[in-house]
Protein backbone atom coordinates (compact mmCIF):
# COMPACT_ATOMS: atom_id res chain seq x y z
CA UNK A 1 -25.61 -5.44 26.61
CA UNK A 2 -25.33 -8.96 24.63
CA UNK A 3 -22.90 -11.58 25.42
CA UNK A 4 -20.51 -13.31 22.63
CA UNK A 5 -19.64 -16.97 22.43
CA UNK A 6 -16.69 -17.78 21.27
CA UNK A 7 -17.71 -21.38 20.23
CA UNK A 8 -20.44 -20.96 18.18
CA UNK A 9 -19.72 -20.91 14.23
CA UNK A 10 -20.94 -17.77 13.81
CA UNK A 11 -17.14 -15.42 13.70
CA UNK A 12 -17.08 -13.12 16.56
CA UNK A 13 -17.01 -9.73 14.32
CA UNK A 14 -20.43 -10.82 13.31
CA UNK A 15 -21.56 -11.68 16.48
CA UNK A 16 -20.44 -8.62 17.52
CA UNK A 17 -22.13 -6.06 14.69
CA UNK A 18 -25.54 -8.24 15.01
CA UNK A 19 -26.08 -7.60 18.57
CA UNK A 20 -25.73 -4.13 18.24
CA UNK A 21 -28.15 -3.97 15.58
CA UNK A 22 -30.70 -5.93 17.19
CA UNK A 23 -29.73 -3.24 20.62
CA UNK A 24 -30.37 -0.63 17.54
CA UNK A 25 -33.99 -2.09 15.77
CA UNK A 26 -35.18 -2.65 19.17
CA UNK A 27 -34.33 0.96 20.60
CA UNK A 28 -32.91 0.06 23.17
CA UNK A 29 -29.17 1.79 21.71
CA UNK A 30 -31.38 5.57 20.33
CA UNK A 31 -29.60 7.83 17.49
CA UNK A 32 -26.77 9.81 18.79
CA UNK A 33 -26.31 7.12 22.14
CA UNK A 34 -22.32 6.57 22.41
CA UNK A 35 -21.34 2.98 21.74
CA UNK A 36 -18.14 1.94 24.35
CA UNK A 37 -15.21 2.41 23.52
CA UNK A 38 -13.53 -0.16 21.52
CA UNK A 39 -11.06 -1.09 24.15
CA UNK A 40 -13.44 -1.00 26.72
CA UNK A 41 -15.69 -3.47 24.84
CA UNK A 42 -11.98 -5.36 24.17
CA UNK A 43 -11.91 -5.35 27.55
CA UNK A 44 -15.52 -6.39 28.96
CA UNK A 45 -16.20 -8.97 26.12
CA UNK A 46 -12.95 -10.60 26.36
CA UNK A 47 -12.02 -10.56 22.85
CA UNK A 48 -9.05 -8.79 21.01
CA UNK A 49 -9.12 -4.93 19.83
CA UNK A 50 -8.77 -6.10 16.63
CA UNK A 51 -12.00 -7.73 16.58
CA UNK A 52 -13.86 -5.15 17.77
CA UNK A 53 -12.10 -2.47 15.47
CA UNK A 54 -13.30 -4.86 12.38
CA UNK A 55 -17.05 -5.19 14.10
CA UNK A 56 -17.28 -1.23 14.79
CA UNK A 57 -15.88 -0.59 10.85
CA UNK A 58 -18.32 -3.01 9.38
CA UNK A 59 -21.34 -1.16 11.62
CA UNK A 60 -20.23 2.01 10.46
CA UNK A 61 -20.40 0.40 6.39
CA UNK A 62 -23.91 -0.53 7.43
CA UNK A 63 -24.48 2.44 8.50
CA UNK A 64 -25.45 1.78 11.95
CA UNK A 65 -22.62 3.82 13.63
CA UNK A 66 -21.14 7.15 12.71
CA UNK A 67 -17.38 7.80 13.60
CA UNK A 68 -16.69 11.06 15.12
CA UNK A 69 -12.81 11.94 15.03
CA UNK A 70 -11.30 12.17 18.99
CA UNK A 71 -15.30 11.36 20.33
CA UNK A 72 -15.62 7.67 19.10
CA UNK A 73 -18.58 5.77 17.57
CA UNK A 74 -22.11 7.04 17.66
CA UNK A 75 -25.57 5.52 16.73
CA UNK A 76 -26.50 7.49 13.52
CA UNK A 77 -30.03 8.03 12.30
CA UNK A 78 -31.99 5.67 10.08
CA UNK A 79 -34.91 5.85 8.15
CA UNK A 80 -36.30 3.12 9.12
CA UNK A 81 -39.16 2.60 6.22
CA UNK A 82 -35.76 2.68 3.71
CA UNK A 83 -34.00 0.10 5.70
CA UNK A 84 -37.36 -2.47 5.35
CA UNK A 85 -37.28 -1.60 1.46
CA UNK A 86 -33.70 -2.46 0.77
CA UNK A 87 -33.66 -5.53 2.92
CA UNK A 88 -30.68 -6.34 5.48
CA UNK A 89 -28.10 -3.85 3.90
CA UNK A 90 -25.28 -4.68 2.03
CA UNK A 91 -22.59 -6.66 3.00
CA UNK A 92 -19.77 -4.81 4.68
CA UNK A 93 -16.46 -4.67 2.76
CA UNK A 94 -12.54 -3.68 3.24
CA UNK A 95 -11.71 -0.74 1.50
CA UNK A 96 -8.51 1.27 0.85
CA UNK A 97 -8.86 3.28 4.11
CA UNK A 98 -9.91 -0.02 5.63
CA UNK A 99 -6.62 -1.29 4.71
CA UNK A 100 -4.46 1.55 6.04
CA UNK A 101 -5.47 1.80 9.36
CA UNK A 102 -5.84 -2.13 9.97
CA UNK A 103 -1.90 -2.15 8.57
CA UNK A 104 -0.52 0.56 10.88
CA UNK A 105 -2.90 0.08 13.75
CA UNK A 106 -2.03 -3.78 14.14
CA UNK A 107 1.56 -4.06 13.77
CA UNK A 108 1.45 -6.15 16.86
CA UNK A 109 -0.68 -8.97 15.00
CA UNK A 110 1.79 -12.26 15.57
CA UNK A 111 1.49 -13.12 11.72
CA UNK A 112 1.80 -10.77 8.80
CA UNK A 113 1.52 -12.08 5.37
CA UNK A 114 -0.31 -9.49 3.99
CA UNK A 115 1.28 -6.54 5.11
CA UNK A 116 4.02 -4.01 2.78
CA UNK A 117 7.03 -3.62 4.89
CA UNK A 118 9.92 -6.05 5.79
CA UNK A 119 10.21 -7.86 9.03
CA UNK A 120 13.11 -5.86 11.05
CA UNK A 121 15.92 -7.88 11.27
CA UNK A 122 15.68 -7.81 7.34
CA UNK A 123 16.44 -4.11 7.41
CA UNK A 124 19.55 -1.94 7.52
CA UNK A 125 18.99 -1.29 11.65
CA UNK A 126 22.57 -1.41 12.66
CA UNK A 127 23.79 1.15 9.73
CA UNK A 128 20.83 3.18 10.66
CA UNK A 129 22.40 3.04 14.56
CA UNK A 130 25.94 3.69 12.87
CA UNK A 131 24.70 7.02 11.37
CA UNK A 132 22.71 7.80 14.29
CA UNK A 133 25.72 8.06 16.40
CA UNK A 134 27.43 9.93 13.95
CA UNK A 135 24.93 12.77 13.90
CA UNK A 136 25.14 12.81 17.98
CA UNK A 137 29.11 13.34 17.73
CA UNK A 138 28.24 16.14 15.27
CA UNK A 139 27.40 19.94 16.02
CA UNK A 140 24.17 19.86 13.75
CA UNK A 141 22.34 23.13 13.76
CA UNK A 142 18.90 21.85 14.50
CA UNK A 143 17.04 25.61 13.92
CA UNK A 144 15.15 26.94 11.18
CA UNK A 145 13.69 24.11 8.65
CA UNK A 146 16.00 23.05 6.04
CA UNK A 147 16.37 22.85 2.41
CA UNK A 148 12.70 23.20 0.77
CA UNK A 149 13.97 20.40 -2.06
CA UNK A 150 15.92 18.72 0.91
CA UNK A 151 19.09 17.53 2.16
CA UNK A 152 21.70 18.36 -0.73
CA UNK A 153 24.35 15.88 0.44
CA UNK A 154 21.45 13.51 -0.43
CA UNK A 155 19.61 14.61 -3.33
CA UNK A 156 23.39 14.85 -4.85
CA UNK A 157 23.17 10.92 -3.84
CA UNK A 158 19.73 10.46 -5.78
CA UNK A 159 21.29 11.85 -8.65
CA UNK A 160 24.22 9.67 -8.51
CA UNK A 161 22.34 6.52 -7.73
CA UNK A 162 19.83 7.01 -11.09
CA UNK A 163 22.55 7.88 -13.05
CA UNK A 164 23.76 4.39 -12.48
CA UNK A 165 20.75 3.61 -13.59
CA UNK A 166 21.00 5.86 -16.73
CA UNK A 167 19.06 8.89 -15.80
CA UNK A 168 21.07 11.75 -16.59
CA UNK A 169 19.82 14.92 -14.42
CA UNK A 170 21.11 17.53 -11.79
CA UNK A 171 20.56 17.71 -8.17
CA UNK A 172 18.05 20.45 -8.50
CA UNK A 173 15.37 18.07 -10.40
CA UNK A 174 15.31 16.10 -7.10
CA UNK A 175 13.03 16.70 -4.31
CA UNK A 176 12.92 15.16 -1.38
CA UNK A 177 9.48 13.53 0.29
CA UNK A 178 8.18 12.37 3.43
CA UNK A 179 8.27 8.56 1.57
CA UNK A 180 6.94 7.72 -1.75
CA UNK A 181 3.15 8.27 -0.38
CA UNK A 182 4.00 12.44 -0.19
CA UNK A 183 5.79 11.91 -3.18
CA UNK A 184 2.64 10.86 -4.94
CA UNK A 185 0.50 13.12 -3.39
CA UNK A 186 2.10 16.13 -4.41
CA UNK A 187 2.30 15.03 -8.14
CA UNK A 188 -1.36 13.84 -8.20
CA UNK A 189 -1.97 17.53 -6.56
CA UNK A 190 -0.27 18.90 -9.11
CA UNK A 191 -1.65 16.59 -12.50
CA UNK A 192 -5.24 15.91 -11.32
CA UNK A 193 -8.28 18.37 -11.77
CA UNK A 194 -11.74 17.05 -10.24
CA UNK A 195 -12.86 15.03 -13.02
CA UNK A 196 -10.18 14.20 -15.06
CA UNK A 197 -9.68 10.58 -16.42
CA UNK A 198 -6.52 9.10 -14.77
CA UNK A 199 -4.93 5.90 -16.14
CA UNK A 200 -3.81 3.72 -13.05
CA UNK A 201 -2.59 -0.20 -12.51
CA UNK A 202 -5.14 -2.42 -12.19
CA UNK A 203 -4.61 -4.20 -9.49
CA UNK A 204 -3.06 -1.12 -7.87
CA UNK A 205 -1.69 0.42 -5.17
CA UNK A 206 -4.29 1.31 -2.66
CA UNK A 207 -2.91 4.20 -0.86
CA UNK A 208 -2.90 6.04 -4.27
CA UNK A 209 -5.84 5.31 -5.69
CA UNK A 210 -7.49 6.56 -2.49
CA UNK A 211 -5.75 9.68 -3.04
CA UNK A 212 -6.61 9.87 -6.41
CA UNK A 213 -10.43 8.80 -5.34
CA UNK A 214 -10.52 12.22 -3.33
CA UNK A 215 -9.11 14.30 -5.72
CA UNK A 216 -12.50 13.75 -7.58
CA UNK A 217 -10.49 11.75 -10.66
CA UNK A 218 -11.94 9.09 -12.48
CA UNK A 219 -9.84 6.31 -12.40
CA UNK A 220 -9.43 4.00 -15.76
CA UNK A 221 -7.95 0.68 -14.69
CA UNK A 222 -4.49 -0.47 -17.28
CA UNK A 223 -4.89 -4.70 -16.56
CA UNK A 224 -1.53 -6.09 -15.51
CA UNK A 225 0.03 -8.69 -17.14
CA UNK A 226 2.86 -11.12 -16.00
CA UNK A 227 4.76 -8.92 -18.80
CA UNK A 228 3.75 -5.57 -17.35
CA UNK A 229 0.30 -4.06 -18.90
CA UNK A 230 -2.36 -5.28 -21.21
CA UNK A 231 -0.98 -2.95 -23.89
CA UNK A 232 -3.63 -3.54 -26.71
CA UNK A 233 -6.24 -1.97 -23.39
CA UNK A 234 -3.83 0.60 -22.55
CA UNK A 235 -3.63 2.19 -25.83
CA UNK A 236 -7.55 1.52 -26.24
CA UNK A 237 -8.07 3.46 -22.58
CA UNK A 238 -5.91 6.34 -24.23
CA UNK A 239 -7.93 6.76 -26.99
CA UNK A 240 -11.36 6.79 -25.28
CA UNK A 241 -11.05 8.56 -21.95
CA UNK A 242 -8.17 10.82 -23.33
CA UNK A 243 -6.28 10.82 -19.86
CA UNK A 244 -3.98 12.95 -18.45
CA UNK A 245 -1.88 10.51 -16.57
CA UNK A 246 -0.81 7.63 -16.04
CA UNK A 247 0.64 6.47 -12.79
CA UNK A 248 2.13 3.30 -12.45
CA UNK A 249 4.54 0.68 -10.88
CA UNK A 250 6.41 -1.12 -13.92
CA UNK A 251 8.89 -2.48 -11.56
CA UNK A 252 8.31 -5.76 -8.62
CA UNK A 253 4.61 -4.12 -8.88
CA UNK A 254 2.81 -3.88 -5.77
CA UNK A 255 0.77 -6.23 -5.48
CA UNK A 256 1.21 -8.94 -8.33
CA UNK A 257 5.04 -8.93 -8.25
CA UNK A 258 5.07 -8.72 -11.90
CA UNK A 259 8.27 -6.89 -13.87
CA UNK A 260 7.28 -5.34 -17.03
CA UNK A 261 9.69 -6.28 -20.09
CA UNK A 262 11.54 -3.46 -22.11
CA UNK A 263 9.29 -4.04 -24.65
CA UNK A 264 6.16 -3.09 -22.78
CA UNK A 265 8.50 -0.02 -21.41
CA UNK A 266 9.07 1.42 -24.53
CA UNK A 267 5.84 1.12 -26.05
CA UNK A 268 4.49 3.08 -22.95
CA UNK A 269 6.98 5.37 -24.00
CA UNK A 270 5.87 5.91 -27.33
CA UNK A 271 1.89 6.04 -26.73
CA UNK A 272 2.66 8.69 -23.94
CA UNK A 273 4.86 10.98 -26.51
CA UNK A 274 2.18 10.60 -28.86
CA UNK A 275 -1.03 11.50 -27.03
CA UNK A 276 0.98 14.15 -24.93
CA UNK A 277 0.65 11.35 -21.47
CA UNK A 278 2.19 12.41 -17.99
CA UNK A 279 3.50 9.21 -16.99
CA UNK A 280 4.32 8.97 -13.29
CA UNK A 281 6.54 5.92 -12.79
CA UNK A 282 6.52 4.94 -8.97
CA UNK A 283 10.00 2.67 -8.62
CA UNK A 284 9.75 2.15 -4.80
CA UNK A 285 11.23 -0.83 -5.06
CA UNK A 286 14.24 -0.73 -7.01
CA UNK A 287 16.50 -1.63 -4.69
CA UNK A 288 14.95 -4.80 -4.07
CA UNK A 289 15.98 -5.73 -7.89
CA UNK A 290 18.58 -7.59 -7.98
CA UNK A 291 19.15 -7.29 -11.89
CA UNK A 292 20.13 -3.68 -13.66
CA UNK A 293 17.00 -2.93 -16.22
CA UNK A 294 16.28 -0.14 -17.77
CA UNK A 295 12.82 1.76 -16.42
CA UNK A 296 10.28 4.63 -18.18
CA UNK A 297 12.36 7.63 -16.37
CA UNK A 298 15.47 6.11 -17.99
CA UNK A 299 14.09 5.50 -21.97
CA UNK A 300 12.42 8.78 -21.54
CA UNK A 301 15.06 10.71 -19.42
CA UNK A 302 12.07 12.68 -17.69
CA UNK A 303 10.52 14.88 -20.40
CA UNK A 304 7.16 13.01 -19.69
CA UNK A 305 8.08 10.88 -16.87
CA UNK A 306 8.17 11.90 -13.48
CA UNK A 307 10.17 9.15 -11.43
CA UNK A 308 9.57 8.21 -7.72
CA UNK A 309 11.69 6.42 -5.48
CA UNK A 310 12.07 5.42 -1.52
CA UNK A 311 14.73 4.32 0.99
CA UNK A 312 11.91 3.60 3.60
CA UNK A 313 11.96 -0.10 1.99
CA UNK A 314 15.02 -1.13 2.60
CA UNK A 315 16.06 1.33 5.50
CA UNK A 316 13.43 1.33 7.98
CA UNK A 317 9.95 1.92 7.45
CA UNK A 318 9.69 4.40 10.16
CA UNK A 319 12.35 6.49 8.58
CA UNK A 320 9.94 8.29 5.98
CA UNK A 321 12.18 9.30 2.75
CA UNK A 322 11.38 9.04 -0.22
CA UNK A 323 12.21 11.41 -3.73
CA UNK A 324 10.94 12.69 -6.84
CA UNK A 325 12.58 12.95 -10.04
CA UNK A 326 11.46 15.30 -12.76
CA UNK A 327 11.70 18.48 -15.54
CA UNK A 328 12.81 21.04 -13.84
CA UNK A 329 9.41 22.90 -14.52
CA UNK A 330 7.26 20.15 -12.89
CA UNK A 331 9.51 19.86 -10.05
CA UNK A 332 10.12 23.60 -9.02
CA UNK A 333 5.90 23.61 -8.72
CA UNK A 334 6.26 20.19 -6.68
CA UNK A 335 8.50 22.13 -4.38
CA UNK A 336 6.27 24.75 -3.95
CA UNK A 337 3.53 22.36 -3.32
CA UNK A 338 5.48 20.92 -0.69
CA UNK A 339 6.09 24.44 1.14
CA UNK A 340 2.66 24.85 1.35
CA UNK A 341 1.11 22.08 1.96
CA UNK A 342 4.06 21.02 5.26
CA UNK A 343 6.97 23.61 4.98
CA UNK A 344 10.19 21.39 4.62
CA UNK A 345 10.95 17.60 5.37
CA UNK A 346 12.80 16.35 8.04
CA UNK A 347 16.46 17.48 7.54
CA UNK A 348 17.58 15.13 10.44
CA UNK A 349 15.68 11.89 8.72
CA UNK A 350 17.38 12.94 5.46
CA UNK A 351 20.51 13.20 7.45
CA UNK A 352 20.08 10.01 8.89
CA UNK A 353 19.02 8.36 5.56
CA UNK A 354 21.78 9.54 3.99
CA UNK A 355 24.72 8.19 6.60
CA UNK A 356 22.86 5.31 6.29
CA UNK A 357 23.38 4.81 2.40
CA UNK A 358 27.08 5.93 2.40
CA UNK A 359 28.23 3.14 5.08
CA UNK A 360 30.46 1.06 3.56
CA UNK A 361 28.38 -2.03 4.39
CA UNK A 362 25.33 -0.77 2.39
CA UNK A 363 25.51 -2.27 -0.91
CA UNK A 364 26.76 -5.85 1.26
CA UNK A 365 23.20 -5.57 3.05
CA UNK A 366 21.50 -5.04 -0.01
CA UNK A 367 23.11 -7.99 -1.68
CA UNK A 368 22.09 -10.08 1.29
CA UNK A 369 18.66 -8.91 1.47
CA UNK A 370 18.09 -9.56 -2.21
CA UNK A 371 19.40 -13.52 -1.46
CA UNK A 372 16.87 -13.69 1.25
CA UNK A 373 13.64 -12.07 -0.90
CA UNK A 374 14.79 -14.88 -3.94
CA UNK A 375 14.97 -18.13 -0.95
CA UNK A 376 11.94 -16.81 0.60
CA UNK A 377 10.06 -16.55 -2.99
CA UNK A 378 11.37 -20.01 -3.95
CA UNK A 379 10.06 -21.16 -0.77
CA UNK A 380 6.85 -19.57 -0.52
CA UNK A 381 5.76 -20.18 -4.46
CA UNK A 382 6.52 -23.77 -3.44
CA UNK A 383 4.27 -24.09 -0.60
CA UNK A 384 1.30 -21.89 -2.35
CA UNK A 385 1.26 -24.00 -5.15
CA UNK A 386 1.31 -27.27 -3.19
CA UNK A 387 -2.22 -26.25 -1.42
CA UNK A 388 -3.30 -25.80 -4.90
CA UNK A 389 -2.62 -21.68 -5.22
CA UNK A 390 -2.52 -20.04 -9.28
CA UNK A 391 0.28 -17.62 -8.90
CA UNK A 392 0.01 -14.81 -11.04
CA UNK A 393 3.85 -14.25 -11.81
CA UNK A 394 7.08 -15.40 -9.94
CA UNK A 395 9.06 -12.45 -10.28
CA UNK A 396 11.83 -14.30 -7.74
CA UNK A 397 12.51 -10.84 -6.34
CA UNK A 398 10.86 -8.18 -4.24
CA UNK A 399 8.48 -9.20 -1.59
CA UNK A 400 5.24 -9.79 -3.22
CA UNK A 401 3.09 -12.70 -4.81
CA UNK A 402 -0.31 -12.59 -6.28
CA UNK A 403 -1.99 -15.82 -5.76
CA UNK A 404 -5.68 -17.55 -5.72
CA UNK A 405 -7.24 -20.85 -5.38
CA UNK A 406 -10.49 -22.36 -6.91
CA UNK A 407 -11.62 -22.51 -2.83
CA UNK A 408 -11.63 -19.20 -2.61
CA UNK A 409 -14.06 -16.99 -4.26
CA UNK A 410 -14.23 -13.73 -2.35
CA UNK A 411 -10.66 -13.45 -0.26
CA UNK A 412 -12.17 -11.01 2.18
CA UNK A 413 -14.05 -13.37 3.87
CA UNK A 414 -11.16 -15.22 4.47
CA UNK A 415 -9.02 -12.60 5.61
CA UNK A 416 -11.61 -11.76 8.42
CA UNK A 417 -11.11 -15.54 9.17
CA UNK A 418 -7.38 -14.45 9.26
CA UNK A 419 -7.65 -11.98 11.52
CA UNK A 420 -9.38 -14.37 13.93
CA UNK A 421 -6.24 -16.26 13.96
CA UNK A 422 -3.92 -13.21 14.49
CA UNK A 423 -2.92 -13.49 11.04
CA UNK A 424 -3.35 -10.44 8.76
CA UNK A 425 -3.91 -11.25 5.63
CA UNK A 426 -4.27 -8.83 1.99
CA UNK A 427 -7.29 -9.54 0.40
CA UNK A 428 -7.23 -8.60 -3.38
CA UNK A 429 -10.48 -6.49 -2.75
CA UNK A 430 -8.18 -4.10 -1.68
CA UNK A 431 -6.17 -3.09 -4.69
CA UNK A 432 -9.47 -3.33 -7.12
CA UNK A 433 -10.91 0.00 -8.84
CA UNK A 434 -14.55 -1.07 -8.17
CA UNK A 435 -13.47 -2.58 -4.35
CA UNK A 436 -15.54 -5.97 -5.84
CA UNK A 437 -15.08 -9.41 -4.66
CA UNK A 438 -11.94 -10.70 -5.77
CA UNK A 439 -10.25 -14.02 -5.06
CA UNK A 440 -6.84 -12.75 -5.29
CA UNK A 441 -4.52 -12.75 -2.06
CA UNK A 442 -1.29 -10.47 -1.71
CA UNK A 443 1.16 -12.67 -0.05
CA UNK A 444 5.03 -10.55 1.59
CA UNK A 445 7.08 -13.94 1.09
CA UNK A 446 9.33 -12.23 3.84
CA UNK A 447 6.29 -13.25 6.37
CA UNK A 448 5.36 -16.37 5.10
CA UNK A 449 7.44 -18.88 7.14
CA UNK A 450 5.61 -19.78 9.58
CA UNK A 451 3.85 -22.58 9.89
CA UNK A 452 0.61 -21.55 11.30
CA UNK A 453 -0.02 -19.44 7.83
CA UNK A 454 0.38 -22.60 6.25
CA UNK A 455 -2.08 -25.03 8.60
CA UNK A 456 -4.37 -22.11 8.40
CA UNK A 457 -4.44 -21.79 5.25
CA UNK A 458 -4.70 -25.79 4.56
CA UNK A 459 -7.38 -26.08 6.42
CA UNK A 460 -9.45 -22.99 4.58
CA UNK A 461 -8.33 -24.11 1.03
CA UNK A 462 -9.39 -27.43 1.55
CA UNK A 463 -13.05 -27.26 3.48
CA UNK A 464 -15.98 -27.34 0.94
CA UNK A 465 -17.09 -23.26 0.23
CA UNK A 466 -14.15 -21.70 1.26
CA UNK A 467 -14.42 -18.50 1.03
């Protein structure tokens, strides 16, 4: 087919997506020929999965390949007198989906700096063991499917646990979710109308504004500020695009980090009273916090904010629960939404969350884990800015930073660079309305210890062009 050489400067992913177009211009690969398989090419070319994933996504951006669900890549179709018009094509580039599937396909990657979860022996794994052996000793009735809001004994728990953070409501305004991402489905579902104009973060998260992307919404970026939001453009956004909600992440904001001040809080407050604003606060990362603060579900006490939470943070990321918290009107047609769109959640997970959270050693392992997110932000803040890094905010909590460097002007090129070195890096492409070049870089301080990161990214940050 073509061979690859592993020496030459040329990266490998682009070795590997221009010798399958030249196979394609010449003919000798025809429309609708299958390509291999990406492990098989893995496996004949001597090169990593991962490489060939990236090579077969950026083909498929080109629009040389077509991706067929269960069949694999195919050759697609090209006019060929358009293709001489607009020149080469343009330049692949990592979107949202992008993102998602290189995350949870490449767990396996040896370095993970730009990834969302925590490494595991940060995590709650032997309480999770402790209430997995007390649901074996029990008699659990495992028929039928469960509570459609969830497992009371929990959402009883939610309630408790936002009352201590002054949000008065009953059991019945909490639902339970497969995690925060169903959470935020079903309330985009249930806001968004093709069309509408939709106030989100900007930079945001990515799995909901591709969500929001396919409910046909138009998304109006609210610029983040070390403070929380640029409020003079929030209340300028309002007034032109006349949105109907706003969803957003005051709190250790994925991905800058930033904490929005109580001032910034209650003015979001206010605007969304006055121009009759949903405001859809996603707090997935509360219990990272380690100081009490008031949040937008707690100055408004859920009359326009609908509040969203998660234990798959601090539990286990595999263990998918997550809650909503609203007006009893929004969330008796967020149940419903749920019934249809996947019956019930998992009882057992909810079970298992919730043994989990009552242990006695809970709140200890929270403590501890907050200790080890402020060392590892001290540490990490410290090393970016030695190689010369602008960080964006040093929150000194939570596990994200938001940092660039005057090396770097596009930060996907350098995470494919990344990837070359096993390292997976989080471009700031990613979290961008538009999906434009951005020199930003997402950096989980809870990965950043090892050294290679750092002599990797040394070596990029100080070579003339990088990036």
């Amino acid at each position: 087919m073509f061979t690859l050489d592993p020496h030459h400067p040329t990266p490998l992913v682009q070795q590997i997506v221009d010798g399958f177009r030249e196979l394609i211009r010449t003919g000798v690969l025809r429309p609708g020929a299958k390509a291999p398989s990406i492990r098989q090419f893995a496996h004949a070319h001597g090169v990593s999965v991962y490489t060939v994933v990236d090579a077969y996504d950026r083909l498929v951006a080109l629009g040389y390949f077509a991706s067929r669900p269960h069949s694999g890549f195919f050759v697609r179709s090209r006019d060929s007198q358009a293709e001489a018009a607009s020149g080469p094509g343009p330049q692949y580039h990592f979107d949202s989906m992008w993102y998602l599937r290189r995350v949870f396909e490449n767990r396996n990657l040896r370095l993970k700096p730009g990834c969302g979860w925590l490494p595991n022996d940060w995590l709650f794994g032997e309480g999770l063991r402790r209430s997995l052996r007390a649901l074996a000793a029990q008699d659990i009735d495992l028929g039928g499917y469960g509570e459609p809001k969830g497992y009371t004994p929990l959402r009883q728990l939610v309630r408790d646990l936002l009352a201590e953070q002054e949000i008065a409501l009953t059991s019945d305004q909490v639902l339970l979710t497969h995690g925060s991402s169903q959470a935020m489905d079903l309330v985009a579902r249930r806001l968004v109308q093709p069309g509408d104009a939709v106030l989100v973060d900007e930079p945001g998260y990515p799995n909901l504004l591709f969500s929001l992307r396919f409910l046909g919404a138009r998304l109006i970026g609210v610029p983040r500020t070390p403070q929380g939001w640029d409020l003079a453009a929030l209340e300028a956004r309002i007034q032109e695009h006349r949105p109907k909600v706003f969803f957003t992440q005051p709190r250790l904001h994925s991905p800058t980090g930033s904490v929005a001040h109580l001032s910034h809080l209650h003015r979001v407050v206010q605007l969304a009273e006055r121009h009759q604003l949903r405001v859809v606060e996603n707090d997935l990362y509360a219990d990272l916090d380690p100081d009490p603060r008031p949040s937008l579900a707690s100055l408004d006490q859920l009359q326009r904010v609908i509040h969203i939470g998660s234990f798959s943070k601090t539990i286990s990321p595999n263990l998918r629960v997550g809650y909503v918290a609203a007006h009893p009107d929004v969330l008796e047609d967020l149940a419903q939404l749920k019934m249809i769109s996947g019956l019930t959640s998992s009882e057992f997970a909810e079970r298992l969350a919730y043994g989990a959270l009552v242990d006695g050693r809970w709140r200890k392992h929270l403590r501890v884990l907050r200790q080890r997110l402020a060392e590892a932000h001290q540490r990490t803040a410290a090393r970016l800015e030695a190689l010369g890094f602008e960080l964006f905010a040093q929150p000194a909590a939570g596990m994200f930073l938001w940092a660039r460097h005057a090396a770097i002007d596009n930060a996907s090129t350098l995470a494919y660079q990344a990837a070359e070195q096993d390292i997976l890096l989080g471009p700031g492409h990613l979290f961008g309305l538009d999906l434009a070049p951005s020199p930003w870089l997402r950096f989980n301080v809870a990965f950043c210890q090892d050294e290679a990161l750092w002599a990797f990214l040394g070596t990029v940050t100080s070579a003339p062009g990088a990036g």
